[in-house]
PDB file of N, CA and C in Angstrom:
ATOM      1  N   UNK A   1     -53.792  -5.508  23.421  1.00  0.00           N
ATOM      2  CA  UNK A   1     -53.902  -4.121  23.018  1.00  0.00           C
ATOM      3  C   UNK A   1     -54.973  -4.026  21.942  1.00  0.00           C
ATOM      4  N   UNK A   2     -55.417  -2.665  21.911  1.00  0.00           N
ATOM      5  CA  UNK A   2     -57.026  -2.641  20.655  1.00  0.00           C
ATOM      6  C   UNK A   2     -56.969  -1.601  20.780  1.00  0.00           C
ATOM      7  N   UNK A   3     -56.772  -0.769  19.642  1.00  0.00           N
ATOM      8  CA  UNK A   3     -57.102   0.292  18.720  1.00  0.00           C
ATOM      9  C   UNK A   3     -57.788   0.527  17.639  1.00  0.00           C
ATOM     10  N   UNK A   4     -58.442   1.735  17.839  1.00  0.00           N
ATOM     11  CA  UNK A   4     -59.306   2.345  17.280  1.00  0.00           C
ATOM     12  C   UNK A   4     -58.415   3.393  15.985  1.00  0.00           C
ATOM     13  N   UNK A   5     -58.933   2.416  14.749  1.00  0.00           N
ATOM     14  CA  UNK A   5     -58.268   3.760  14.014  1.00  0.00           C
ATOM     15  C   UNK A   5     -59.137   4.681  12.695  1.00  0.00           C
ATOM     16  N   UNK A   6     -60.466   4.443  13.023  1.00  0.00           N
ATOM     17  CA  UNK A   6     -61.475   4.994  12.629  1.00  0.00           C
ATOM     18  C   UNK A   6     -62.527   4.865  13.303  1.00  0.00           C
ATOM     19  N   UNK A   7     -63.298   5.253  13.033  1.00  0.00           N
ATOM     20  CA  UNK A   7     -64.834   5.619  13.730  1.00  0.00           C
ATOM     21  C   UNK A   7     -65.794   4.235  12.940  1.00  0.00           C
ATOM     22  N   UNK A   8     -66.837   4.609  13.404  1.00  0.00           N
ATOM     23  CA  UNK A   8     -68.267   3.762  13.218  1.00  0.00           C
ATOM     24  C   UNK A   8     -69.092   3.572  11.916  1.00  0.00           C
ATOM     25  N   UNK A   9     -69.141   2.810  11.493  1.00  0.00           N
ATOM     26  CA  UNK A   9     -69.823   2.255  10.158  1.00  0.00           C
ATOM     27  C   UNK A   9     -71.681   3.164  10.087  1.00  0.00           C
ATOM     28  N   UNK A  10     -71.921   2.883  11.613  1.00  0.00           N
ATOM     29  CA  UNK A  10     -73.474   3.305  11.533  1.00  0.00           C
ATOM     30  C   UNK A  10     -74.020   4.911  11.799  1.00  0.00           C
ATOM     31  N   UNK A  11     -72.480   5.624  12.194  1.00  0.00           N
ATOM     32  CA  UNK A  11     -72.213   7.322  12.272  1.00  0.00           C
ATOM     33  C   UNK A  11     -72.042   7.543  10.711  1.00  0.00           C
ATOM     34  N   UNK A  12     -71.283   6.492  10.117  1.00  0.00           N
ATOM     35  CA  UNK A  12     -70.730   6.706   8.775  1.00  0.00           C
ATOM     36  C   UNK A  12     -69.644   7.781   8.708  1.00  0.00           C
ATOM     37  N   UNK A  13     -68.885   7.371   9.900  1.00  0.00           N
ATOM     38  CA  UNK A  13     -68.024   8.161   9.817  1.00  0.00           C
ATOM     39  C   UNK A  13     -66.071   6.719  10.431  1.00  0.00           C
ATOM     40  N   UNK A  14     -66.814   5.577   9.429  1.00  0.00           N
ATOM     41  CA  UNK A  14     -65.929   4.807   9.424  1.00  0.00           C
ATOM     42  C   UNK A  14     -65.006   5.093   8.176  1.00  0.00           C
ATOM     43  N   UNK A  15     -63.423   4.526   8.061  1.00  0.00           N
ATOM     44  CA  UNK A  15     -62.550   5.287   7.331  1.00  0.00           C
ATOM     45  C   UNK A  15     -62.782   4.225   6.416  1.00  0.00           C
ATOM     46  N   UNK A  16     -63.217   4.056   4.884  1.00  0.00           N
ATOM     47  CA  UNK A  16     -63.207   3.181   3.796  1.00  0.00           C
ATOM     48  C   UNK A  16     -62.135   3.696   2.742  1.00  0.00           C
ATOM     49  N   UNK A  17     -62.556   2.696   1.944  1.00  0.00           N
ATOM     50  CA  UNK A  17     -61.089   2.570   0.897  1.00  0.00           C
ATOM     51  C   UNK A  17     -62.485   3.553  -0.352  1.00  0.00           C
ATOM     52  N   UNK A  18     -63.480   3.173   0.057  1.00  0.00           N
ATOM     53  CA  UNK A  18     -64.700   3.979  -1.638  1.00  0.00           C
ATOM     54  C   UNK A  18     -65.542   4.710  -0.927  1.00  0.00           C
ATOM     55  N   UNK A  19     -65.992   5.526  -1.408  1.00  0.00           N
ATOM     56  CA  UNK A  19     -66.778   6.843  -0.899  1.00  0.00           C
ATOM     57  C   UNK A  19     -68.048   5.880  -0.618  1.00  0.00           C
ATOM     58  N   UNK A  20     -68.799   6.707   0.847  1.00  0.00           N
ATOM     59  CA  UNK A  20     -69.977   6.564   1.137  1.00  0.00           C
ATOM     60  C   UNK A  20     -71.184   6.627  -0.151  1.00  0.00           C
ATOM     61  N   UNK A  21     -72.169   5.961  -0.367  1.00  0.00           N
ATOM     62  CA  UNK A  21     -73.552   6.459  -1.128  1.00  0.00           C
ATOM     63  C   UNK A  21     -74.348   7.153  -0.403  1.00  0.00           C
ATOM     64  N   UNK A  22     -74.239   7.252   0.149  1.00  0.00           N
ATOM     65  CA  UNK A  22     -75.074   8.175   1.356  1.00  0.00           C
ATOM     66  C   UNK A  22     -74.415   8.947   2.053  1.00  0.00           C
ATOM     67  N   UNK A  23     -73.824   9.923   1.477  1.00  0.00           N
ATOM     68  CA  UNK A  23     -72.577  10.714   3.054  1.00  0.00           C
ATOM     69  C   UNK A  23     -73.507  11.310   3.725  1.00  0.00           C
ATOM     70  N   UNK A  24     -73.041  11.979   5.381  1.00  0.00           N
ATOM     71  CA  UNK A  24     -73.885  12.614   6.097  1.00  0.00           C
ATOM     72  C   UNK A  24     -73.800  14.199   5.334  1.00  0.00           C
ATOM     73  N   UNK A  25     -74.824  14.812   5.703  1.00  0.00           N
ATOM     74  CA  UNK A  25     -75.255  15.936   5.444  1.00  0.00           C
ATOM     75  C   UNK A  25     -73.797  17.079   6.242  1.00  0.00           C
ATOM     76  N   UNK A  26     -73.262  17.997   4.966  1.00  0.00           N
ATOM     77  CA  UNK A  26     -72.633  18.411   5.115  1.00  0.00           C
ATOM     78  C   UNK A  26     -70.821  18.322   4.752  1.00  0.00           C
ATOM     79  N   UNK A  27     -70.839  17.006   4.443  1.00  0.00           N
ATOM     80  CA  UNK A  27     -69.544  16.557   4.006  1.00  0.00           C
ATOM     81  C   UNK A  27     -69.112  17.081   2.579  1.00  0.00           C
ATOM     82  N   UNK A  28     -68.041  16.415   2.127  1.00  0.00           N
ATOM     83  CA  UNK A  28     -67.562  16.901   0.709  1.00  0.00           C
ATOM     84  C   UNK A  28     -68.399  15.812  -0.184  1.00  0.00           C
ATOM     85  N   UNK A  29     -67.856  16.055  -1.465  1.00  0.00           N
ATOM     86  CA  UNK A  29     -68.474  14.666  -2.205  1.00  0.00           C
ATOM     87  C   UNK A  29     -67.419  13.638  -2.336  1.00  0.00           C
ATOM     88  N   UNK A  30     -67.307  12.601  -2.498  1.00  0.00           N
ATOM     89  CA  UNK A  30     -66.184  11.701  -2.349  1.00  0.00           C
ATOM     90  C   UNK A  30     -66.227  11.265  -0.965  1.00  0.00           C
ATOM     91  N   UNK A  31     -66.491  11.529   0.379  1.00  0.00           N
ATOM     92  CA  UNK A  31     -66.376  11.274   1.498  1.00  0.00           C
ATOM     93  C   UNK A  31     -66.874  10.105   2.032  1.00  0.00           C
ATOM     94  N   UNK A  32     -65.029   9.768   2.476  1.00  0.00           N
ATOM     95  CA  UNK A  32     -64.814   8.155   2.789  1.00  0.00           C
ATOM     96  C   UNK A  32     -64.930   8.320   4.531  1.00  0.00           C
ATOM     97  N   UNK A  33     -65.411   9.236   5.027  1.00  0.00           N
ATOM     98  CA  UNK A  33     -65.097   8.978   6.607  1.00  0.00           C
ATOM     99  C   UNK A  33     -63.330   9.515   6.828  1.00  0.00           C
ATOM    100  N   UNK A  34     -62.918   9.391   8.125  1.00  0.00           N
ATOM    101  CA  UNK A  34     -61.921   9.399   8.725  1.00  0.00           C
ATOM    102  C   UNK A  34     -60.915   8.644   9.328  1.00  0.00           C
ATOM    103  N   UNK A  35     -59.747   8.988   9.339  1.00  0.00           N
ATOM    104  CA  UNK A  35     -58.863   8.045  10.608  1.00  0.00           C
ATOM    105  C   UNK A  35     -59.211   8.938  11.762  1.00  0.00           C
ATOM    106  N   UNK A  36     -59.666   7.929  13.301  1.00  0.00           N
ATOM    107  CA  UNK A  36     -59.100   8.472  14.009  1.00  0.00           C
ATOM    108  C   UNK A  36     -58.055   9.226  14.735  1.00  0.00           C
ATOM    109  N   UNK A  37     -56.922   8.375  14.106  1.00  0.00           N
ATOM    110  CA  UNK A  37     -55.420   9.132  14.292  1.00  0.00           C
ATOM    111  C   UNK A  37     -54.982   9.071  12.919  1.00  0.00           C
ATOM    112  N   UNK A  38     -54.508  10.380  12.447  1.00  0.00           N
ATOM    113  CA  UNK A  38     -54.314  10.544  10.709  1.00  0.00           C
ATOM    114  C   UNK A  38     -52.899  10.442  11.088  1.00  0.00           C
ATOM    115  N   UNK A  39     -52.058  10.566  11.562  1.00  0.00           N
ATOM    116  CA  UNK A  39     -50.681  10.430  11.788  1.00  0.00           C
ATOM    117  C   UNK A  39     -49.818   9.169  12.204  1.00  0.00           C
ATOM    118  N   UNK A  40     -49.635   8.795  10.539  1.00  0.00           N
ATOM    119  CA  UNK A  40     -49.284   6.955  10.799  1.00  0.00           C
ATOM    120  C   UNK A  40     -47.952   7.020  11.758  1.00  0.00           C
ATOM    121  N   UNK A  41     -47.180   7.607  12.245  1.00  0.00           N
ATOM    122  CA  UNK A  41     -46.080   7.689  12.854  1.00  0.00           C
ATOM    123  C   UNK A  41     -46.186   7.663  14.087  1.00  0.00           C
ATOM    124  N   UNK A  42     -47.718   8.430  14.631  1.00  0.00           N
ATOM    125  CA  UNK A  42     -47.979   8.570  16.450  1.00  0.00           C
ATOM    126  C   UNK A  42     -48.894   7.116  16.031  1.00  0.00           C
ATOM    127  N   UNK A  43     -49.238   6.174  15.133  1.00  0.00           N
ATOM    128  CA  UNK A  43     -50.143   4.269  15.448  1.00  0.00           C
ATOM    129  C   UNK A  43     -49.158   3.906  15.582  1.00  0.00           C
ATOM    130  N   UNK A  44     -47.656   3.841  14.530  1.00  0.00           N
ATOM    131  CA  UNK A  44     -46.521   2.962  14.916  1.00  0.00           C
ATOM    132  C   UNK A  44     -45.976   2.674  16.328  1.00  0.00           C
ATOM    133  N   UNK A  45     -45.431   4.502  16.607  1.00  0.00           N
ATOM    134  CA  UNK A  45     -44.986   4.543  18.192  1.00  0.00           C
ATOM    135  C   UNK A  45     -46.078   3.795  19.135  1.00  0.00           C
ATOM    136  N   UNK A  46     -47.304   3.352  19.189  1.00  0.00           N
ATOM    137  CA  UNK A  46     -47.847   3.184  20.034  1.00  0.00           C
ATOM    138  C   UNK A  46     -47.904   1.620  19.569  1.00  0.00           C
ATOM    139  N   UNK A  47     -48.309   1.167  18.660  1.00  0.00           N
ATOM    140  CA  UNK A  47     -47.809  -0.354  18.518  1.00  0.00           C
ATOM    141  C   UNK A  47     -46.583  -0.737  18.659  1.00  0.00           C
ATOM    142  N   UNK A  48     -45.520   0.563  18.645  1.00  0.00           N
ATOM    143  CA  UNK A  48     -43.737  -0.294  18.894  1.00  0.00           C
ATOM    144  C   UNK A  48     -43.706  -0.307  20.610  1.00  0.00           C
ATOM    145  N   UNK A  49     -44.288   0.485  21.373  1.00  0.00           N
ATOM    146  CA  UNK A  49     -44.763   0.597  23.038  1.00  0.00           C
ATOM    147  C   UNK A  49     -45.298  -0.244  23.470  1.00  0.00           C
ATOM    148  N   UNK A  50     -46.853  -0.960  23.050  1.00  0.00           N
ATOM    149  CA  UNK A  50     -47.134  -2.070  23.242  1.00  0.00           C
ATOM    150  C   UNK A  50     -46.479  -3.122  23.091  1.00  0.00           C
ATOM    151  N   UNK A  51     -45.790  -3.235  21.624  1.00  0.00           N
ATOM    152  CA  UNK A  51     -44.564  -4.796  21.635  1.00  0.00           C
ATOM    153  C   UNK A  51     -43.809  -4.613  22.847  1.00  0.00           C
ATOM    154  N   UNK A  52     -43.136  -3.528  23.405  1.00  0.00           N
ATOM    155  CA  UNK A  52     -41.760  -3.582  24.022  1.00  0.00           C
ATOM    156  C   UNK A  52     -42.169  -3.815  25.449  1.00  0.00           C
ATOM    157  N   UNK A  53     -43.972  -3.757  25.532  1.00  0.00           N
ATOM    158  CA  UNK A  53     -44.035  -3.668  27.258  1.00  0.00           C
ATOM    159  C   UNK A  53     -44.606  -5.229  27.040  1.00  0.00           C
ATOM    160  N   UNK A  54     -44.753  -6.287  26.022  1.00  0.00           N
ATOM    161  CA  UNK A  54     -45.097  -7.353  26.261  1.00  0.00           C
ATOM    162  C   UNK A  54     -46.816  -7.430  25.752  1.00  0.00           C
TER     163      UNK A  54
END
């Protein structure tokens, strides 16, 4: 199994722990990128689905 739970380092729209030095044009200031799925409860269910099917 392989999940994606942020985006791309070279979009700069990968999810970091410290704000970009360069954000893209248009963002806030502080902007660390994104989770792909912001809802830690719908990554669990899908990693507890993968364990249970093997």
């Amino acid at each position: 199994m392989k999940m994606y739970l942020d985006r791309s380092p070279q979009g700069r729209t990968a999810w970091l722990t410290e704000r970009y030095k360069k954000r893209p044009p248009g963002t806030p200031d502080g902007y660390r990128g994104y989770p792909a799925i912001d809802d830690p409860k719908v990554v669990l269910d899908q990693v507890r689905t993968a364990y249970a099917k093997g």
